[in-house]
PDB file of N, CA and C in Angstrom:
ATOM      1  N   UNK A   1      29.230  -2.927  14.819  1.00  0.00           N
ATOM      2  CA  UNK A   1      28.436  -4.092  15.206  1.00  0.00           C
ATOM      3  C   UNK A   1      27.101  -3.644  15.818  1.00  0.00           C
ATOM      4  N   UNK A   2      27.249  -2.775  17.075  1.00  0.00           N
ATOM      5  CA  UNK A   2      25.790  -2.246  17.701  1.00  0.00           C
ATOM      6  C   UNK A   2      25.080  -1.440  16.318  1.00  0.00           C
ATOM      7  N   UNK A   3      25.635  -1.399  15.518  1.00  0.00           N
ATOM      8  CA  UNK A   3      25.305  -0.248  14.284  1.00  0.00           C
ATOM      9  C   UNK A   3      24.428  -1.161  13.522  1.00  0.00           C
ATOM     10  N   UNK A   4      24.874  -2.245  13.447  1.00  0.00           N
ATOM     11  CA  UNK A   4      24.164  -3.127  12.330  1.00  0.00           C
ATOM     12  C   UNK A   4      23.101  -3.734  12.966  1.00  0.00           C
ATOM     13  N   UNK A   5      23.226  -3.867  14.148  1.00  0.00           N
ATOM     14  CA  UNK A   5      21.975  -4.525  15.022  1.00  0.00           C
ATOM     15  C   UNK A   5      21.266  -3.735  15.243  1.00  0.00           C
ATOM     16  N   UNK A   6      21.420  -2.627  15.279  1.00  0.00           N
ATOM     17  CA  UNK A   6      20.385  -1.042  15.513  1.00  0.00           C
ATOM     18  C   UNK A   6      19.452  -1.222  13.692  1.00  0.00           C
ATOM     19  N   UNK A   7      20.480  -1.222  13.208  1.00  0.00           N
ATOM     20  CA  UNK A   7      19.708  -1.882  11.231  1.00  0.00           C
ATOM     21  C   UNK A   7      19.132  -2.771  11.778  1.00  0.00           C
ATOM     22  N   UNK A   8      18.924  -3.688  11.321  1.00  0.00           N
ATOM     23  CA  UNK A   8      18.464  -4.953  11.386  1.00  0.00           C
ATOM     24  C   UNK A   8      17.125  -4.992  12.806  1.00  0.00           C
ATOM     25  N   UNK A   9      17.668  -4.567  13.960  1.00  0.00           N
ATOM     26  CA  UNK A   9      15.962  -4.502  14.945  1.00  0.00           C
ATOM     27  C   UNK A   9      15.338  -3.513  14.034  1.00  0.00           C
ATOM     28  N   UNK A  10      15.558  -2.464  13.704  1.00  0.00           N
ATOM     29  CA  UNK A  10      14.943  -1.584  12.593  1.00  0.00           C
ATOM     30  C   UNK A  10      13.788  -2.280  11.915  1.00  0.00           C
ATOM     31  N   UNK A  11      14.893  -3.512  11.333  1.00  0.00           N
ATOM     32  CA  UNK A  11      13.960  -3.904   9.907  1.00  0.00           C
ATOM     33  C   UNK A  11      12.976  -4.858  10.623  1.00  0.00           C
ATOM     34  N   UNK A  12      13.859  -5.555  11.266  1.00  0.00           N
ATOM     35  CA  UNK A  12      12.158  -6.447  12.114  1.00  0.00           C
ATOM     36  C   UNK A  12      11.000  -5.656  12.428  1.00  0.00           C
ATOM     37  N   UNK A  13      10.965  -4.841  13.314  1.00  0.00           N
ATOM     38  CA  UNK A  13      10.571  -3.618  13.772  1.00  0.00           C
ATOM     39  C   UNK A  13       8.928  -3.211  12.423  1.00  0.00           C
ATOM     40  N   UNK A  14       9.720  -2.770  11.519  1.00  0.00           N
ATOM     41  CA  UNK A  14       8.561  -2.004  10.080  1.00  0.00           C
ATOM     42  C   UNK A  14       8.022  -3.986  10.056  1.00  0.00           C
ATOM     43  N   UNK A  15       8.671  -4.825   9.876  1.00  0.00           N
ATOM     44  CA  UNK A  15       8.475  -5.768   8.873  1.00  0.00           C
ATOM     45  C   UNK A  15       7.437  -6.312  10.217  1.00  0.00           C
ATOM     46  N   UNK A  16       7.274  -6.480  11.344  1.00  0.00           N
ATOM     47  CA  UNK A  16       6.349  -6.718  12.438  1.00  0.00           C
ATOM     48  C   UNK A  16       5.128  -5.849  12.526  1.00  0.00           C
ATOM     49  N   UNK A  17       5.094  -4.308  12.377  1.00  0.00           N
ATOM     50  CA  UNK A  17       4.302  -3.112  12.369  1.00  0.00           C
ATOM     51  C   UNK A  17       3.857  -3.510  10.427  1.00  0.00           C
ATOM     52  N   UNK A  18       4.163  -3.931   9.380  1.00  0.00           N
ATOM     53  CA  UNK A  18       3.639  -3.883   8.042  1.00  0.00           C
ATOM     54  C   UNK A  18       3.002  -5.156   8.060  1.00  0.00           C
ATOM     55  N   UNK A  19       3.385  -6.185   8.854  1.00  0.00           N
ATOM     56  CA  UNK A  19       2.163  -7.972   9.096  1.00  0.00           C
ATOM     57  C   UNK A  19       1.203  -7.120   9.963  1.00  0.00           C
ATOM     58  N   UNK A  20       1.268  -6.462  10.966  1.00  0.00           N
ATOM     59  CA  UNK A  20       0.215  -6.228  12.003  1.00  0.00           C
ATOM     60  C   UNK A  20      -1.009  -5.278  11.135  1.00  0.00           C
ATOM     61  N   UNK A  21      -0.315  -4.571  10.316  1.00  0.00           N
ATOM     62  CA  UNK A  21      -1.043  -3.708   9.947  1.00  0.00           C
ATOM     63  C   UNK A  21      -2.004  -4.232   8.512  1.00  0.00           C
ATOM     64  N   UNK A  22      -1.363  -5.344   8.110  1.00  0.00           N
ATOM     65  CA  UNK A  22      -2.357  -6.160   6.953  1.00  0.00           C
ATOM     66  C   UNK A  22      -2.984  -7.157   7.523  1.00  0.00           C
ATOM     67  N   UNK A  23      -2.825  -7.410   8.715  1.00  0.00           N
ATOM     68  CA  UNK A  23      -3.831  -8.676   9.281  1.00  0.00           C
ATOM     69  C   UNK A  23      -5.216  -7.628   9.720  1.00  0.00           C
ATOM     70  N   UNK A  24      -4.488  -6.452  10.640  1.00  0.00           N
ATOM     71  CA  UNK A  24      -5.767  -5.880  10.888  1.00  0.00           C
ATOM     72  C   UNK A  24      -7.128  -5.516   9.498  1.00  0.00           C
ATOM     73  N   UNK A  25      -6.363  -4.610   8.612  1.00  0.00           N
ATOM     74  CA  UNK A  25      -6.909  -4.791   7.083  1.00  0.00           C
ATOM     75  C   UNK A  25      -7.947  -5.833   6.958  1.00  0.00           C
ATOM     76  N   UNK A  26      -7.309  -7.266   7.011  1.00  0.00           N
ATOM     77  CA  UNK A  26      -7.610  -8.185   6.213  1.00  0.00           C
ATOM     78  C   UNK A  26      -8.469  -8.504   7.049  1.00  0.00           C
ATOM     79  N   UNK A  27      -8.829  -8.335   8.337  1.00  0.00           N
ATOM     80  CA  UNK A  27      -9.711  -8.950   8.841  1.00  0.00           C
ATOM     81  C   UNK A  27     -11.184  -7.995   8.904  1.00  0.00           C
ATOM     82  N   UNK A  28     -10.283  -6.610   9.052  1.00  0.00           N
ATOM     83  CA  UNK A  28     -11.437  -5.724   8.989  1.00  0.00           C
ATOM     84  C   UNK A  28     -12.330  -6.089   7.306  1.00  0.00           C
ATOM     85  N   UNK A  29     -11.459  -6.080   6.052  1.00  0.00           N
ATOM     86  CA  UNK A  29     -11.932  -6.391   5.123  1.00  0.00           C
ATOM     87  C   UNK A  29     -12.864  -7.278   4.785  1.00  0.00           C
ATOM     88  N   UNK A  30     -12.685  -8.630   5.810  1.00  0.00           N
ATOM     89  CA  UNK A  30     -13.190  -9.776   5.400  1.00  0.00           C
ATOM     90  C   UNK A  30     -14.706  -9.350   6.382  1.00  0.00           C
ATOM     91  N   UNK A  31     -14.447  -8.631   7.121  1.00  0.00           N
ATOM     92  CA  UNK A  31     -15.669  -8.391   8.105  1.00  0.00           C
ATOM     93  C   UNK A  31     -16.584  -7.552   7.364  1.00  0.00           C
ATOM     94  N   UNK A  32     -16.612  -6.438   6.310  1.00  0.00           N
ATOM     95  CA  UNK A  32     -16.902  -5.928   5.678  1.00  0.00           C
ATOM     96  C   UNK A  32     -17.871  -6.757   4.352  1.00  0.00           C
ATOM     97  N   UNK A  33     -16.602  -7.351   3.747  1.00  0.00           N
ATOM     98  CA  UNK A  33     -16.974  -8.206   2.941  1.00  0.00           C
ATOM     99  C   UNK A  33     -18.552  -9.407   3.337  1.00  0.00           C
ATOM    100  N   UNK A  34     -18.427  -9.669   4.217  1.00  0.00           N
ATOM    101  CA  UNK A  34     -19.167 -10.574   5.020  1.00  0.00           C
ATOM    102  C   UNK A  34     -20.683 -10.092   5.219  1.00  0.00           C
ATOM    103  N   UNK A  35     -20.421  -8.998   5.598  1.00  0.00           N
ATOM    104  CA  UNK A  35     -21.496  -7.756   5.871  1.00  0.00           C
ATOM    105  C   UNK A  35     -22.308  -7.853   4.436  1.00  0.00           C
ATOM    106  N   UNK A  36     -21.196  -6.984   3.788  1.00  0.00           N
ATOM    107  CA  UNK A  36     -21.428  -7.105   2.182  1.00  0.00           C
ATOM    108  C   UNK A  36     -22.274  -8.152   1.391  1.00  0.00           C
ATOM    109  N   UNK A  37     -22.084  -9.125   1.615  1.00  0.00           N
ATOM    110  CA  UNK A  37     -22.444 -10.574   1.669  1.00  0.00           C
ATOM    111  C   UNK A  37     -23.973 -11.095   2.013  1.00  0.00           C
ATOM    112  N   UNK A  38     -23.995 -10.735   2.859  1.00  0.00           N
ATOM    113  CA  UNK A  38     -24.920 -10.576   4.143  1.00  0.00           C
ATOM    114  C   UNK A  38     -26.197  -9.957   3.319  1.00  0.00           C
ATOM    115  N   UNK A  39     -26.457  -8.605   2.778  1.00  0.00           N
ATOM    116  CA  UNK A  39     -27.213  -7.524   2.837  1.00  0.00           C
ATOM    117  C   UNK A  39     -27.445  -7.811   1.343  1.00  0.00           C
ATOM    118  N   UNK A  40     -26.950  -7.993   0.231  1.00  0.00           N
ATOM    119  CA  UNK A  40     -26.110  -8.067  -1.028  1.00  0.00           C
ATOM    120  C   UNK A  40     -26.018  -9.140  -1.588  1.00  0.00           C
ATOM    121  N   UNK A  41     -26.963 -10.398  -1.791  1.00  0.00           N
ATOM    122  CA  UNK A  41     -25.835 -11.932  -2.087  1.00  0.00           C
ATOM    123  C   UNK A  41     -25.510 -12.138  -3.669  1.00  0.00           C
ATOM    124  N   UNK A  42     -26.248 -10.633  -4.154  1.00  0.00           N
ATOM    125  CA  UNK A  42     -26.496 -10.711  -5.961  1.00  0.00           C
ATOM    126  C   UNK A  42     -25.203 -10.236  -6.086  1.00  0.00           C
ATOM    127  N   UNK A  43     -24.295  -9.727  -5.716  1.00  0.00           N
ATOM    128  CA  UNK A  43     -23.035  -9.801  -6.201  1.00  0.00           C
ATOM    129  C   UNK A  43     -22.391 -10.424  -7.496  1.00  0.00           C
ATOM    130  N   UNK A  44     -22.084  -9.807  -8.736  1.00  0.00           N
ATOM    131  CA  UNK A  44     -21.803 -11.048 -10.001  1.00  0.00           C
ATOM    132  C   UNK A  44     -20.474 -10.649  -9.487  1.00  0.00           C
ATOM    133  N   UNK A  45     -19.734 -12.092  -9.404  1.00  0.00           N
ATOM    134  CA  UNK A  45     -18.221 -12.327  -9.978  1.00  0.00           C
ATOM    135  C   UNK A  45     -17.373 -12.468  -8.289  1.00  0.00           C
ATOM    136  N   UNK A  46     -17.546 -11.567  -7.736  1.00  0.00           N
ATOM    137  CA  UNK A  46     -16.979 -11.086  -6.197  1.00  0.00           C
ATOM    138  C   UNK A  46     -16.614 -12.774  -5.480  1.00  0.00           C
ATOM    139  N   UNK A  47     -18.049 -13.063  -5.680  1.00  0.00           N
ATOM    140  CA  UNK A  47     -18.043 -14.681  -4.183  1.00  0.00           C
ATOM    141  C   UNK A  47     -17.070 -15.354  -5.095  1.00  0.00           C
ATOM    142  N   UNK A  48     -16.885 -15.267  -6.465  1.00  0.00           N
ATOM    143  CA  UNK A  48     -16.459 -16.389  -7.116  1.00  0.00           C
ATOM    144  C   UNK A  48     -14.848 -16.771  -6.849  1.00  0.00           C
ATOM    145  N   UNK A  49     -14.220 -15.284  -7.056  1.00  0.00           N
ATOM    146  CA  UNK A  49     -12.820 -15.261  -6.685  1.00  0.00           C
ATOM    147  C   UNK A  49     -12.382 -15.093  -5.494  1.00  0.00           C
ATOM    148  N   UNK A  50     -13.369 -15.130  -4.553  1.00  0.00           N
ATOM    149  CA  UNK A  50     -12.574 -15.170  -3.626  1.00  0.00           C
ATOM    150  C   UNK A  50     -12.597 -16.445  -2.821  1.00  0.00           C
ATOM    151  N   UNK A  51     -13.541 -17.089  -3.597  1.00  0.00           N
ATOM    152  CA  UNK A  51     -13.300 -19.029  -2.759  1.00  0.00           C
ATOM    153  C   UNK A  51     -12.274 -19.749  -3.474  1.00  0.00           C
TER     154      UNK A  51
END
């Protein structure tokens, strides 16, 4: 029983640390992107897919 709950906080555990670690990404990305944006607005195709 403590065995399977030692599993399982485990998996919360990666599955909490693998959201934290794509929000940071995604925000750093979008901050980038933005930048990108910013400096750049001739971009073909980019603005299109991502609205």
């Amino acid at each position: 029983m403590t065995f399977r709950f030692q599993r399982s906080g485990m998996a919360i555990v990666i599955v909490l640390s693998f959201v934290l670690a794509l929000l940071t990404l995604g925000s750093a990305y979008i901050k980038t992107f933005s930048n990108i944006k910013q400096t750049n607005p001739k971009i073909p195709g980019i603005t299109r897919t991502f609205r």
